[in-house]
C-alpha atoms as a PDB file:
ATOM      1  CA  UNK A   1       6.959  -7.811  -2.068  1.00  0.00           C
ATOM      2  CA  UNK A   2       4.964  -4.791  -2.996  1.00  0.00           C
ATOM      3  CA  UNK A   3       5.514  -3.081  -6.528  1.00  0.00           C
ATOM      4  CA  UNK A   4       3.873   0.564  -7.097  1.00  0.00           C
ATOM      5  CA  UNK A   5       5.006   3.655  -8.948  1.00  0.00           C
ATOM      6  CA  UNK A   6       7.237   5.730  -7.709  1.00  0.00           C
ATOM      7  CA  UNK A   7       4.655   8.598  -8.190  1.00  0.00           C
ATOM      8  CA  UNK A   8       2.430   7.019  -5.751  1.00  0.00           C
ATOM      9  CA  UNK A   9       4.458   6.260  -3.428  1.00  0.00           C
ATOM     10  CA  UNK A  10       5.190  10.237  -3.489  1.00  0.00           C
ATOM     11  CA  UNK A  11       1.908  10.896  -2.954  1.00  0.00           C
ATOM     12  CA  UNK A  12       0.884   8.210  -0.109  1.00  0.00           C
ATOM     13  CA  UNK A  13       4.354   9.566   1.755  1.00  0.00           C
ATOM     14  CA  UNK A  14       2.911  13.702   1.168  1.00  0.00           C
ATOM     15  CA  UNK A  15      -0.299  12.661   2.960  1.00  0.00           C
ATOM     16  CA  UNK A  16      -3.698  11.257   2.796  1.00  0.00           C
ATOM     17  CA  UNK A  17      -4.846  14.680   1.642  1.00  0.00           C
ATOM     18  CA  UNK A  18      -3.107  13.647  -1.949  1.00  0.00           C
ATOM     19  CA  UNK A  19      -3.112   9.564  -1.496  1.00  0.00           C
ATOM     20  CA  UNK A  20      -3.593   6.870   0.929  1.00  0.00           C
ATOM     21  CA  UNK A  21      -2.826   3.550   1.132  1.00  0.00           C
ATOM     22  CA  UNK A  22      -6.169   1.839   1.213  1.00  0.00           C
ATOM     23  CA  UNK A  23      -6.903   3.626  -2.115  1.00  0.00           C
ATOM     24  CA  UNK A  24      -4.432   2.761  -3.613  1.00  0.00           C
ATOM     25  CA  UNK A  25      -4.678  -0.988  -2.987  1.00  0.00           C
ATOM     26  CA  UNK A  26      -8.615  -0.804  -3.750  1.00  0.00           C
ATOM     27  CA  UNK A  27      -7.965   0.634  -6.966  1.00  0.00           C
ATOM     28  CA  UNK A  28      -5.739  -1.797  -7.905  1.00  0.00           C
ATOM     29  CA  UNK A  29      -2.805   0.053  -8.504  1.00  0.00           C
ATOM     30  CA  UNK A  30      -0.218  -2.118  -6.202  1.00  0.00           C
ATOM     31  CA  UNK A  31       1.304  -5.484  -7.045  1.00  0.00           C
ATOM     32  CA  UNK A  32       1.389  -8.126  -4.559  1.00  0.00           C
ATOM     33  CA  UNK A  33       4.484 -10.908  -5.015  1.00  0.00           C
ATOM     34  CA  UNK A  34       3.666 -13.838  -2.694  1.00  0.00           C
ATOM     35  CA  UNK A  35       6.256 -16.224  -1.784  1.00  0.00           C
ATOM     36  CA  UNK A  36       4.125 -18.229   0.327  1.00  0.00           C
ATOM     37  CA  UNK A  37       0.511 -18.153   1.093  1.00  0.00           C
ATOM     38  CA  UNK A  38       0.608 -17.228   4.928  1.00  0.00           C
ATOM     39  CA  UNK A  39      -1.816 -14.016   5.701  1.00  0.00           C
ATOM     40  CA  UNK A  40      -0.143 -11.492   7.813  1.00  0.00           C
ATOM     41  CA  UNK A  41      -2.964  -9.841   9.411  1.00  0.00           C
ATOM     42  CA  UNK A  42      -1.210  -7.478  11.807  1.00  0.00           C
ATOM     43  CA  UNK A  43       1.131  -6.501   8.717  1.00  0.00           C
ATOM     44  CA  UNK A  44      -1.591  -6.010   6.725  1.00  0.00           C
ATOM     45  CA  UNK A  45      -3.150  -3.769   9.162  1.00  0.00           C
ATOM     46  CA  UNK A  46       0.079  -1.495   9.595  1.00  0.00           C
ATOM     47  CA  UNK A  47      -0.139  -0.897   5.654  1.00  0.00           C
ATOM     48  CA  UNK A  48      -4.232  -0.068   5.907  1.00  0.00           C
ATOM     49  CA  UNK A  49      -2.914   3.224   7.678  1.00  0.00           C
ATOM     50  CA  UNK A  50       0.270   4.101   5.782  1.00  0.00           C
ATOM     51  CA  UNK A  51       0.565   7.566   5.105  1.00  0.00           C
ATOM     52  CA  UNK A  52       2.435  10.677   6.851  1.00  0.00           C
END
């Protein structure tokens, strides 16, 4: 599970003109839940170019 501020999320949704995803994560302003330690690249990968 992913936790972020609903502000953010806003933003990353408007466009990478106001947010992106990558910066987001970088800046450590997401928080990652982990049930299990199993690395979904291709998921990962999706996320890298969330935005509208």
């Amino acid at each position: 599970m992913i936790k972020l501020d609903n502000k953010l999320l806003k933003l990353i949704l408007s466009g990478p003109q106001f947010a992106h995803w990558n910066n987001a994560e970088i800046g450590s302003h997401l928080k990652f839940i982990r049930n299990s330690d199993k690395f979904e690249r291709a998921l990962y990968h999706c996320l890298s170019y969330f935005h509208s």
